[in-house]
C-alpha atoms as a PDB file:
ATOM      1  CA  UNK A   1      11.865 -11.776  10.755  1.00  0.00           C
ATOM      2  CA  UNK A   2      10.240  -8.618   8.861  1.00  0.00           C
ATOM      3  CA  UNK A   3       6.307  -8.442   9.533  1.00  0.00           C
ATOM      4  CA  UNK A   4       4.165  -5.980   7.755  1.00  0.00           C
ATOM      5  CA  UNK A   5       0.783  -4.832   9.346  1.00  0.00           C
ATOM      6  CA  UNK A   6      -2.005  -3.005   6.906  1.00  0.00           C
ATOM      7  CA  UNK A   7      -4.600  -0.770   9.228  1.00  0.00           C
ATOM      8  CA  UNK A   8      -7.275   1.597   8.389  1.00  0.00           C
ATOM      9  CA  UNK A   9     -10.961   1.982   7.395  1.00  0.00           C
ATOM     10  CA  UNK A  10     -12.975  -0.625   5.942  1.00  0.00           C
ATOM     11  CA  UNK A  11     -15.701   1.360   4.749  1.00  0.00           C
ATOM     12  CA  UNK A  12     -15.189   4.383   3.001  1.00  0.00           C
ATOM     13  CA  UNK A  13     -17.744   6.812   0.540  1.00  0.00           C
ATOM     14  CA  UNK A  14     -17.473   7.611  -3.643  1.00  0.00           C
ATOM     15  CA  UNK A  15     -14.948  10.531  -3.617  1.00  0.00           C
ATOM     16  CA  UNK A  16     -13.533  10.621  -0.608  1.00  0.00           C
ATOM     17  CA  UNK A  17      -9.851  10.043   0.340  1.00  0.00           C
ATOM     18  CA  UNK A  18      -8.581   6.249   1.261  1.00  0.00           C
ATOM     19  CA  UNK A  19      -6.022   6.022   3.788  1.00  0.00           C
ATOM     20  CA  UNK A  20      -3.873   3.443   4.777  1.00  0.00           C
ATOM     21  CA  UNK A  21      -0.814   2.518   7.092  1.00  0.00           C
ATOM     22  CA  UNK A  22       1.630  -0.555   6.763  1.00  0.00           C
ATOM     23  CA  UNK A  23       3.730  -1.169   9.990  1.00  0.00           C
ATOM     24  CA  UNK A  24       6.796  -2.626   9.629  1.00  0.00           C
ATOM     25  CA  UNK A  25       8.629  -4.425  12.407  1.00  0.00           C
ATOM     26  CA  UNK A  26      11.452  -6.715  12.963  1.00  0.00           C
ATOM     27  CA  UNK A  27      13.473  -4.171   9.964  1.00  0.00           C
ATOM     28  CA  UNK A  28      13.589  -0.682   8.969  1.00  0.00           C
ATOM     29  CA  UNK A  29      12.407   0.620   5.883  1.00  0.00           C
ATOM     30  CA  UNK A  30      15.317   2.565   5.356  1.00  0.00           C
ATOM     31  CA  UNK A  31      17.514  -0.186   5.170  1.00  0.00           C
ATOM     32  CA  UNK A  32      19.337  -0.715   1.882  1.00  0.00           C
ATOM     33  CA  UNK A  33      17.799  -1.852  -0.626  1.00  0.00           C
ATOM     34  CA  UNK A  34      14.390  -2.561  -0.102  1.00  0.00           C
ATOM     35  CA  UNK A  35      11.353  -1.352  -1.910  1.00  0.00           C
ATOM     36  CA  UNK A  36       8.061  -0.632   0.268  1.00  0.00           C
ATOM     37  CA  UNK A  37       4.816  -1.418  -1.650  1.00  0.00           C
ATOM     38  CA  UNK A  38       1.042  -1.353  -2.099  1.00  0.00           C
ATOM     39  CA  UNK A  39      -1.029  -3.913  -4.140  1.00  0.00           C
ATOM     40  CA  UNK A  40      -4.456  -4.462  -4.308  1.00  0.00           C
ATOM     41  CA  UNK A  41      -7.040  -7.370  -5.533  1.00  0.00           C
ATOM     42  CA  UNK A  42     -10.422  -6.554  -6.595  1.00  0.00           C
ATOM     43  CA  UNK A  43     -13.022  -9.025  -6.144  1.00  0.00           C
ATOM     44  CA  UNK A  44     -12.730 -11.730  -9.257  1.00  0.00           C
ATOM     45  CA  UNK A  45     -10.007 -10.317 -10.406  1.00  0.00           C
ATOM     46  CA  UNK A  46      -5.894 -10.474 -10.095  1.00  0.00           C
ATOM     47  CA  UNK A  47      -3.630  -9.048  -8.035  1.00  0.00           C
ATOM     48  CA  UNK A  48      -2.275  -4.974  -9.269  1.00  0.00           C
ATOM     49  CA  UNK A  49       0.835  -3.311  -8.232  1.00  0.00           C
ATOM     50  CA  UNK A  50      -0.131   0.012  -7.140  1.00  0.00           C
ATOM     51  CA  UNK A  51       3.487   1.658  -6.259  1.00  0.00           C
ATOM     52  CA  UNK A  52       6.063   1.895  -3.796  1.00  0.00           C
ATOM     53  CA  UNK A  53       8.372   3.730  -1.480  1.00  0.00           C
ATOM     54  CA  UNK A  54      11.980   2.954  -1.867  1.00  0.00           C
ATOM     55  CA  UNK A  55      14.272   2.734   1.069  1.00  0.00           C
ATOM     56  CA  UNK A  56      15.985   5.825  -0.367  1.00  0.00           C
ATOM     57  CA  UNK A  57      12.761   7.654   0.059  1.00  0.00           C
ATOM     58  CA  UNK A  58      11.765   7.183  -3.864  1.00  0.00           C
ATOM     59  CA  UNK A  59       8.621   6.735  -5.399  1.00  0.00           C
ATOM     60  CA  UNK A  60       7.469   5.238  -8.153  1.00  0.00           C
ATOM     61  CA  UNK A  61       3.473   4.487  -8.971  1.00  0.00           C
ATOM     62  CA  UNK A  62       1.435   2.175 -11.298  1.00  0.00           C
ATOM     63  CA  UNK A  63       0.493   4.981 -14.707  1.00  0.00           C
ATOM     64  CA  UNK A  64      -3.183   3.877 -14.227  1.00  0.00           C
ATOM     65  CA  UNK A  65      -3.474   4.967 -10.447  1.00  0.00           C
ATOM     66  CA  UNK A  66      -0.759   7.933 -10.387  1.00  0.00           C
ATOM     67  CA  UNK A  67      -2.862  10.920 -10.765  1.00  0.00           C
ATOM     68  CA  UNK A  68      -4.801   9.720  -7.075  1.00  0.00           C
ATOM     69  CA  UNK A  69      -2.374   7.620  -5.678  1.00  0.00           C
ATOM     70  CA  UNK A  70       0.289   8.819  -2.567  1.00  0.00           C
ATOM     71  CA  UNK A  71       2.926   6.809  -0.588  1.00  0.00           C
ATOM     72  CA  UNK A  72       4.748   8.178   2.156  1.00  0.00           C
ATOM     73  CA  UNK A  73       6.808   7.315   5.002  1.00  0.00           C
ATOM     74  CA  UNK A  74       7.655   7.768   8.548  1.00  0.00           C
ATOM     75  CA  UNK A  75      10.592   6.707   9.811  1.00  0.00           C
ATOM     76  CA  UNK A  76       9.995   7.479  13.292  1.00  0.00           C
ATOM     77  CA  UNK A  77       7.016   5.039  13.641  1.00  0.00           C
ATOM     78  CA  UNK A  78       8.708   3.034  10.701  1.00  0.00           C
ATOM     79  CA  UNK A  79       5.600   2.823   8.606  1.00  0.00           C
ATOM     80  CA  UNK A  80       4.514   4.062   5.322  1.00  0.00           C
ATOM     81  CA  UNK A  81       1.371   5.131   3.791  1.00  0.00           C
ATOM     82  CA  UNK A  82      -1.143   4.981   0.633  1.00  0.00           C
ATOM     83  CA  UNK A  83      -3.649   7.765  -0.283  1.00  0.00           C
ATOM     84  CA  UNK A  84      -5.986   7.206  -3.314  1.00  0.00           C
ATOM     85  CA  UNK A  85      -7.967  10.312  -3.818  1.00  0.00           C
ATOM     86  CA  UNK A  86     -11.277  10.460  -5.799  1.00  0.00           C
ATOM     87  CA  UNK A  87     -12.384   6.651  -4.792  1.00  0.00           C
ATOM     88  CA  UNK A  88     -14.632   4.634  -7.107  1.00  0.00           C
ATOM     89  CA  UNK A  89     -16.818   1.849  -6.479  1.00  0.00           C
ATOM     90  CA  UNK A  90     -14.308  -0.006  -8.930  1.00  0.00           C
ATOM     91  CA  UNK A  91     -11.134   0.634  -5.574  1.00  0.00           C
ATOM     92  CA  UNK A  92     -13.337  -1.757  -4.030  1.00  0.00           C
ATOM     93  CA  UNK A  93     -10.601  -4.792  -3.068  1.00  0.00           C
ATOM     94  CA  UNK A  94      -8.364  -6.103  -0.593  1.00  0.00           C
ATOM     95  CA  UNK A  95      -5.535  -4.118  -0.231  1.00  0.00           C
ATOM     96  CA  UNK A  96      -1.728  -5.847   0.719  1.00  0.00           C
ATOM     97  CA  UNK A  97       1.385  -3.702   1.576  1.00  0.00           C
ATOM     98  CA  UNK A  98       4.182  -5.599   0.327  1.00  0.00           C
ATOM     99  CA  UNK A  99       8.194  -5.703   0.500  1.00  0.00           C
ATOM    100  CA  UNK A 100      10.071  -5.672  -2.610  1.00  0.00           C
ATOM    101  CA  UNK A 101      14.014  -7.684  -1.947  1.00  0.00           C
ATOM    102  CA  UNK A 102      15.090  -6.686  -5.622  1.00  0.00           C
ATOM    103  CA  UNK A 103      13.863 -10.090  -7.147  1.00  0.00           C
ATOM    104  CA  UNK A 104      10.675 -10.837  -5.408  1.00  0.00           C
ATOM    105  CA  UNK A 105       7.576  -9.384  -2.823  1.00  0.00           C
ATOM    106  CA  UNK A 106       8.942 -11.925  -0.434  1.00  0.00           C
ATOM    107  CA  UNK A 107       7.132 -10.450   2.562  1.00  0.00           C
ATOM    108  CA  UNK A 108       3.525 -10.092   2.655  1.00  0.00           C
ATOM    109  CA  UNK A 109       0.821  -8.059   5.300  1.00  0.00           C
ATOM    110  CA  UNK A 110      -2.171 -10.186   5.772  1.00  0.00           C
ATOM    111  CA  UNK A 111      -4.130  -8.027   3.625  1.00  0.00           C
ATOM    112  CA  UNK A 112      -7.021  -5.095   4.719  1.00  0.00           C
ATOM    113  CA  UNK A 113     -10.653  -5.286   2.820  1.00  0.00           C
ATOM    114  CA  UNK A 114     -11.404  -1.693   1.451  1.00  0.00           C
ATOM    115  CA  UNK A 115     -15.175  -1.453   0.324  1.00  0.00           C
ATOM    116  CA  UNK A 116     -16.110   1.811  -1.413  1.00  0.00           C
ATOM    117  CA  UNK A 117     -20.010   2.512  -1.085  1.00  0.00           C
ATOM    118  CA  UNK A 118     -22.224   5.251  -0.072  1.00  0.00           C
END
């Protein structure tokens, strides 16, 4: 059974640099033909697709967040990774890394709380 781990900071300032790692285990993330993603959910509001990593080592990102979003991989430690550059008080949310099967996100992290404040 695939579980997916989110880790990193909880508190971070106005323009800096938000990093965070998903850890996948019980499947690789290069295994045909999953998709490898990040979502987030402000407070009040729904849930937004921010991109992915493809098992195939594509990328594709949300048009709203691409100019200060990054996802990456490393196979080694079979994790992948989300930068958002330039943060706002508005990134404020919880953020999920998500699996993509082709039809549906049908595996879930627990979800990390990112809080962007000086």
């Amino acid at each position: 059974q695939v579980q997916l781990q989110e880790s990193g900071p909880g508190l971070v300032k106005p323009s800096q640099t938000l990093s965070l790692t998903c850890t996948v285990s019980g499947g690789s993330i290069t295994t045909s033909y999953y998709y490898w993603n990040w979502i987030r959910q402000p407070p009040g509001k729904g849930l937004e697709w921010m991109g992915f990593i493809g098992y195939d080592n594509s990328n594709l990102y949300s048009p709203s967040l691409k100019s200060r979003t990054s996802i990456s991989r490393d196979t080694s430690k079979n994790q992948f990774s989300l930068q958002l550059n330039s943060l706002i008080p508005e990134d404020t949310a919880v953020y999920y890394c998500a699996r993509w099967s082709g039809n549906y996100f049908d595996t879930w992290g627990q979800g990390t709380q990112v809080t962007v404040s000086s």
